[in-house]
Protein backbone atom coordinates (compact mmCIF):
# COMPACT_ATOMS: atom_id res chain seq x y z
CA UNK A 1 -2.83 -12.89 25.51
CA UNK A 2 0.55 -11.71 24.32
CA UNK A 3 3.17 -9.49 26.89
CA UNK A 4 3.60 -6.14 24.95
CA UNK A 5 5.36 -3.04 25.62
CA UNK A 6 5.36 -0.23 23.23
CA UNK A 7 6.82 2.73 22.95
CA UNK A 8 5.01 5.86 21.42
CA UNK A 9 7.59 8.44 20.27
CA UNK A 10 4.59 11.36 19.83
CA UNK A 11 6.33 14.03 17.66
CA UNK A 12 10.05 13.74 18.40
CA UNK A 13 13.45 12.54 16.74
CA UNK A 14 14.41 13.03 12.88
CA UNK A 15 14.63 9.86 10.64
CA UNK A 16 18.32 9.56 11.61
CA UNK A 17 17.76 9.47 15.21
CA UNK A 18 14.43 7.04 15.17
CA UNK A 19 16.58 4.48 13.08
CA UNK A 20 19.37 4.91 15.67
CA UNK A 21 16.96 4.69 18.63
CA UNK A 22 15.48 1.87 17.20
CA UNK A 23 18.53 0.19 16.67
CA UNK A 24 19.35 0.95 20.06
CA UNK A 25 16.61 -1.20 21.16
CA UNK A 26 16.32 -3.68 19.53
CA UNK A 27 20.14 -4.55 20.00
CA UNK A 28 19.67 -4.32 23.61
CA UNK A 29 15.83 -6.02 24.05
CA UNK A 30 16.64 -9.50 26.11
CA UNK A 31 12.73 -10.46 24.64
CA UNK A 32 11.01 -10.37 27.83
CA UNK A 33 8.29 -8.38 26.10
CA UNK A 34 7.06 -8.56 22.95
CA UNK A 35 7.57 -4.85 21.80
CA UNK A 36 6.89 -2.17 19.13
CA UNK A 37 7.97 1.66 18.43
CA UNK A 38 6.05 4.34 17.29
CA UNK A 39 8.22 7.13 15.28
CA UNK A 40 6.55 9.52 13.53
CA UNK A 41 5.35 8.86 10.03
CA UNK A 42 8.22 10.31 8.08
CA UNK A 43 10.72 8.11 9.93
CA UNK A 44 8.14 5.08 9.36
CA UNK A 45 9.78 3.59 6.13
CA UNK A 46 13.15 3.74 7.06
CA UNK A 47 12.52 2.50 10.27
CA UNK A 48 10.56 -0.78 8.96
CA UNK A 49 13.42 -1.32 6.18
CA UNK A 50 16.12 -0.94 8.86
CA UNK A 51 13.98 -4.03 11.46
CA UNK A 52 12.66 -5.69 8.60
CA UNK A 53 13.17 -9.36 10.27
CA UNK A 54 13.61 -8.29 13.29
CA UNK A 55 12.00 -8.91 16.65
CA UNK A 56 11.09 -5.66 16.77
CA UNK A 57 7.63 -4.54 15.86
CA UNK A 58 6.96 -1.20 14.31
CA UNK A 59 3.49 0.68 14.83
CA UNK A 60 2.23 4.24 13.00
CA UNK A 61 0.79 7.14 15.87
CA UNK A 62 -2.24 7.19 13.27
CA UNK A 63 -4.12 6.74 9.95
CA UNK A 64 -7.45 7.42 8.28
CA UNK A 65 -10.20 5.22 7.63
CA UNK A 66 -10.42 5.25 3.86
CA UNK A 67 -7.31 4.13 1.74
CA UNK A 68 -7.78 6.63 -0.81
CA UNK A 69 -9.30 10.01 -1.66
CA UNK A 70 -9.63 13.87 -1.11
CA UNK A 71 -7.52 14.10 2.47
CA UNK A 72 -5.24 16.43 2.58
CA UNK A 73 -2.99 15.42 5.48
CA UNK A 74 -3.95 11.89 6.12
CA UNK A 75 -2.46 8.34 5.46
CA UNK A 76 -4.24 5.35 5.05
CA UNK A 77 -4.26 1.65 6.79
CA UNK A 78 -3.32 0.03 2.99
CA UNK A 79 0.58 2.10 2.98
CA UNK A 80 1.02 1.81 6.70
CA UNK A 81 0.59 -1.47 5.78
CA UNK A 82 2.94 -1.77 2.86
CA UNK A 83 5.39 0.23 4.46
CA UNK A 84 5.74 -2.79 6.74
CA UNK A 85 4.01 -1.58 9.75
CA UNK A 86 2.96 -4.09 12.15
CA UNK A 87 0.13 -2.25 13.77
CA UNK A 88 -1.49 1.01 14.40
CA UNK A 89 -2.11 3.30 17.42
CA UNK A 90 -5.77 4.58 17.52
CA UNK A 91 -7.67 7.00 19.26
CA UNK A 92 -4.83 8.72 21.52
CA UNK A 93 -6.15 10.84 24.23
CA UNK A 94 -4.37 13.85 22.37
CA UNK A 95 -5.59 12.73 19.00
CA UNK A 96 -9.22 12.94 20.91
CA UNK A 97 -8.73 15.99 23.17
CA UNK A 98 -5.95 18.16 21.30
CA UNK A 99 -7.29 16.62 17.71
CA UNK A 100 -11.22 16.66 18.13
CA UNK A 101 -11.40 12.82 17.24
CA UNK A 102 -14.77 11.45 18.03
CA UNK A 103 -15.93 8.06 18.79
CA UNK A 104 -17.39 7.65 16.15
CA UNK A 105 -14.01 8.45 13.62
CA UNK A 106 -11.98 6.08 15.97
CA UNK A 107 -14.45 3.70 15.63
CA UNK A 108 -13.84 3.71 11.42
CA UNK A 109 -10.36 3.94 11.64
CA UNK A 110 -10.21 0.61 14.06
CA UNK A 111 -12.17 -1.07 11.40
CA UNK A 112 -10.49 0.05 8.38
CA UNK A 113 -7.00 -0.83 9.87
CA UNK A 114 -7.88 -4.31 11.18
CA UNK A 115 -9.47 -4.92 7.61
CA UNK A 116 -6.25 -3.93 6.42
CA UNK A 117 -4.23 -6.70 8.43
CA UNK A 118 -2.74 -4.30 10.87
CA UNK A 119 -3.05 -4.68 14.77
CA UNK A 120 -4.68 -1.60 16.03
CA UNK A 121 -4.27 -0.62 19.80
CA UNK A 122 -7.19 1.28 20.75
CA UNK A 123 -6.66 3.62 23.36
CA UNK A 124 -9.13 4.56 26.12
CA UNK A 125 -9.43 6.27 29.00
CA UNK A 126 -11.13 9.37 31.50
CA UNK A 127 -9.70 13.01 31.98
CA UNK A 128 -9.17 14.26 36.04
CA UNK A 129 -12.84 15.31 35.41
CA UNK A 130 -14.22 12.29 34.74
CA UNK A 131 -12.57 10.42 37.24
CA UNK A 132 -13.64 12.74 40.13
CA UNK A 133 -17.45 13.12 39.11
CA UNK A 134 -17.26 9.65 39.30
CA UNK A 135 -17.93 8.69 35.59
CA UNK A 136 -14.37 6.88 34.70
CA UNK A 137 -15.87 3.98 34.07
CA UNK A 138 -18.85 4.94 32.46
CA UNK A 139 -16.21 6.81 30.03
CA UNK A 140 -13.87 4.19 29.28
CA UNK A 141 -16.88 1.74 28.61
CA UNK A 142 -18.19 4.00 26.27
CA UNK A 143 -15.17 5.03 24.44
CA UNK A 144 -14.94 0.92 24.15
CA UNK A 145 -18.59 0.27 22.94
CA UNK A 146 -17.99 2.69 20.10
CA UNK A 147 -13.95 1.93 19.26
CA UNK A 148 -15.27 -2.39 19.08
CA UNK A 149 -18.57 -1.42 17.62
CA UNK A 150 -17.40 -2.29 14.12
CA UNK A 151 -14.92 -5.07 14.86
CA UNK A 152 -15.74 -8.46 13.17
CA UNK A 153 -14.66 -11.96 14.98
CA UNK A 154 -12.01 -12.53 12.79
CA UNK A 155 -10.70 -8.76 13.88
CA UNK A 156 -10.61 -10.03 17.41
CA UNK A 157 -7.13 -11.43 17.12
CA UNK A 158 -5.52 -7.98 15.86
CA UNK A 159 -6.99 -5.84 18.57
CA UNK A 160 -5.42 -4.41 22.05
CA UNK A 161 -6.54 -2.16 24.09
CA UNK A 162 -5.00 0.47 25.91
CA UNK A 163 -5.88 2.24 29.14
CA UNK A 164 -4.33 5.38 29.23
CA UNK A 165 -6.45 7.70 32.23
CA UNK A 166 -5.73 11.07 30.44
CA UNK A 167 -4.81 12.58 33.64
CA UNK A 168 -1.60 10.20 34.01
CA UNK A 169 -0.15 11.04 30.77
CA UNK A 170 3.06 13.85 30.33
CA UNK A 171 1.73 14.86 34.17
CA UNK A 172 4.13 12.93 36.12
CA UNK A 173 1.04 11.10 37.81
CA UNK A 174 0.39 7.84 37.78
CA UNK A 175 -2.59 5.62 38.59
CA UNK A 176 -2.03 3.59 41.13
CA UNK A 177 -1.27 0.05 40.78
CA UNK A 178 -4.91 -0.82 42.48
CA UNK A 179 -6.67 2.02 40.28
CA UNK A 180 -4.94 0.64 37.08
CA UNK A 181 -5.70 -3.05 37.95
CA UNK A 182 -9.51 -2.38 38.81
CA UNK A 183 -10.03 -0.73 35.91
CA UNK A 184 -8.55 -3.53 32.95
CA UNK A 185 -10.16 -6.35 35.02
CA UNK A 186 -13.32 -4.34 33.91
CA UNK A 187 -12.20 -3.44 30.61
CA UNK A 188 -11.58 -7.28 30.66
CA UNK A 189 -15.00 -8.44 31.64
CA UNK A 190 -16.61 -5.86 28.72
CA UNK A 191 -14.64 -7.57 26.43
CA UNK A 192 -15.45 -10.89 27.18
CA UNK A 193 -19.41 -9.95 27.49
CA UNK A 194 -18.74 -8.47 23.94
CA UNK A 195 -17.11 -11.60 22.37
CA UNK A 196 -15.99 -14.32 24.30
CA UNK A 197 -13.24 -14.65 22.03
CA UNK A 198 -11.95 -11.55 23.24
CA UNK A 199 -10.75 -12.80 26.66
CA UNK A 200 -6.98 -13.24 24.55
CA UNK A 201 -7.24 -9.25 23.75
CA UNK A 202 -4.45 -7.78 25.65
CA UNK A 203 -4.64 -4.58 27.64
CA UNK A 204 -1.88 -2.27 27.86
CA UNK A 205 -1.44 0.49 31.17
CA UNK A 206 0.16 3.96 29.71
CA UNK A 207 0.68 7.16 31.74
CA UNK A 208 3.97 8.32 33.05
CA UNK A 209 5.32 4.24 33.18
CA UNK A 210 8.98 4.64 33.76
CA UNK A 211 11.39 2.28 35.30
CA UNK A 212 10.57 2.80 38.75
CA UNK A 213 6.59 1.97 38.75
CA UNK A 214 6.80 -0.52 35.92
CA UNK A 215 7.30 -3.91 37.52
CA UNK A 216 4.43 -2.61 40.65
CA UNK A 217 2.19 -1.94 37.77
CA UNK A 218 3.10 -4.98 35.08
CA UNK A 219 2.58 -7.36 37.58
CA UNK A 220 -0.76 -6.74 38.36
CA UNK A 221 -3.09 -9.81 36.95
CA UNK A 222 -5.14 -8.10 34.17
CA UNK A 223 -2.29 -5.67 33.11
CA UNK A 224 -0.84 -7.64 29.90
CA UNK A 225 2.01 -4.56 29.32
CA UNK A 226 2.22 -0.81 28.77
CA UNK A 227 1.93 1.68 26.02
CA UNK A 228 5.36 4.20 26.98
CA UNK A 229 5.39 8.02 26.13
CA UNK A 230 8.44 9.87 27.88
CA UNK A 231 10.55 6.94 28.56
CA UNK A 232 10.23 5.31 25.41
CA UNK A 233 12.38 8.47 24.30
CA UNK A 234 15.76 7.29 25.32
CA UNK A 235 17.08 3.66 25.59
CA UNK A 236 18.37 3.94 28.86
CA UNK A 237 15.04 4.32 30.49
CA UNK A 238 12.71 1.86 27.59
CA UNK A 239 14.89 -0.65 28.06
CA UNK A 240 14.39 -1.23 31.63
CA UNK A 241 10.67 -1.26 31.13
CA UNK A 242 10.96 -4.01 28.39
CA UNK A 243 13.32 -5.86 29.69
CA UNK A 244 11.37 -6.22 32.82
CA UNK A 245 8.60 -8.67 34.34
CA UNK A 246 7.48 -11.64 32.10
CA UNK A 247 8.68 -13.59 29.55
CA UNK A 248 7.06 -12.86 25.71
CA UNK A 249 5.05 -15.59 24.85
């Protein structure tokens, strides 16, 4: 499985300051991770033009699951895609708990991206609620079921998950390295009892990774990198994280 880091800029910066940001990065990215931005979508084509050829991969926050039609709002896998997006994020805790997402709409939007040739990180993971009636795992299995449910074999190789416990994210808490570990080596036996080609998916850690926790949490066996909110904002503090731990391969 690949060693990826990526940083999810949520709603912040203006197109100037994502392509400066980016640049930022990228200029200062020694490759120990493979790793991808997220700006938001009106920064998305100048941001691709700008790395085009670069080592830097660029992912969209979002998208739809049909490429055309009647919704208002929305854009689709097919000009993510021609935009020169590498990848897409999917099913966000705050696109399913601020948004109203349901499984079942992540689960169409993984599909229709991977058919589309992007890599789609699917995001899962329990609120403080979950976790302490004892049902995180139950939770982040079935947000999995659902989210692979319409994944073909040959969609295998453009899939990564992310576990992101809700409670961890923008909080300032983090799971611990144990808690994180315990939970992708099961997120890594469901994928394997899914698809045995699935044992290359990579599995990303995000809440509140910063410099300080990254390399306790990065080097844990089944945690392949980390999805970054907060300190993906400012070079100073991403750079650290990426340039970090393991070598890309």
């Amino acid at each position: 499985m690949s060693k990826l880091v990526v940083g999810n800029w949520k709603l912040h910066f203006d197109l100037e300051e994502s392509v400066s940001l980016a640049k930022e990065i990228g200029a200062g990215n020694k490759g120990n991770y493979i790793t991808g931005v997220a700006p938001v979508f009106t920064s998305l084509a100048s941001v691709c033009k700008e790395n085009a050829g670069s080592k830097l991969r660029i992912y969209a926050q979002n998208c739809h699951w049909e490429n055309s039609g009647a919704f208002t709002g929305a854009i689709s896998p097919r000009v993510l895609k021609n935009l020169g997006c590498h990848g897409v994020i999917i099913g966000h805790s705050e696109r399913r708990h601020v948004f109203g997402e349901t499984d079942e709409m992540i689960s169409k939007k993984v599909a229709a991206a991977i058919s589309e040739g992007l890599e789609v990180i699917l995001c899962v993971g329990e609120t403080l609620a979950e976790r302490d009636a004892g049902n995180a795992n139950a939770t982040v299995k079935a947000q999995l079921d659902s989210g692979l449910s319409n994944v073909s074999d040959a969609g295998i190789e453009r899939l990564v998950v992310a576990y992101e416990p809700v409670w961890a994210i923008g909080t300032g808490k983090t799971a611990t390295p144990e808690i994180a570990q315990a939970m992708h080596q099961g997120i890594r036996a469901q994928l394997i009892a899914w698809n045995n080609k699935a044992k290359s998916v990579s599995i990303l850690y995000g809440g509140s990774v910063k410099p300080a926790n990254c390399k306790a949490l990065l080097s844990q066996p089944d945690i392949d990198g980390a999805l970054v909110g907060g300190a993906s904002l400012k070079a100073d503090t991403f750079l650290p994280i990426v340039n970090s731990g393991h070598i890309a391969k």
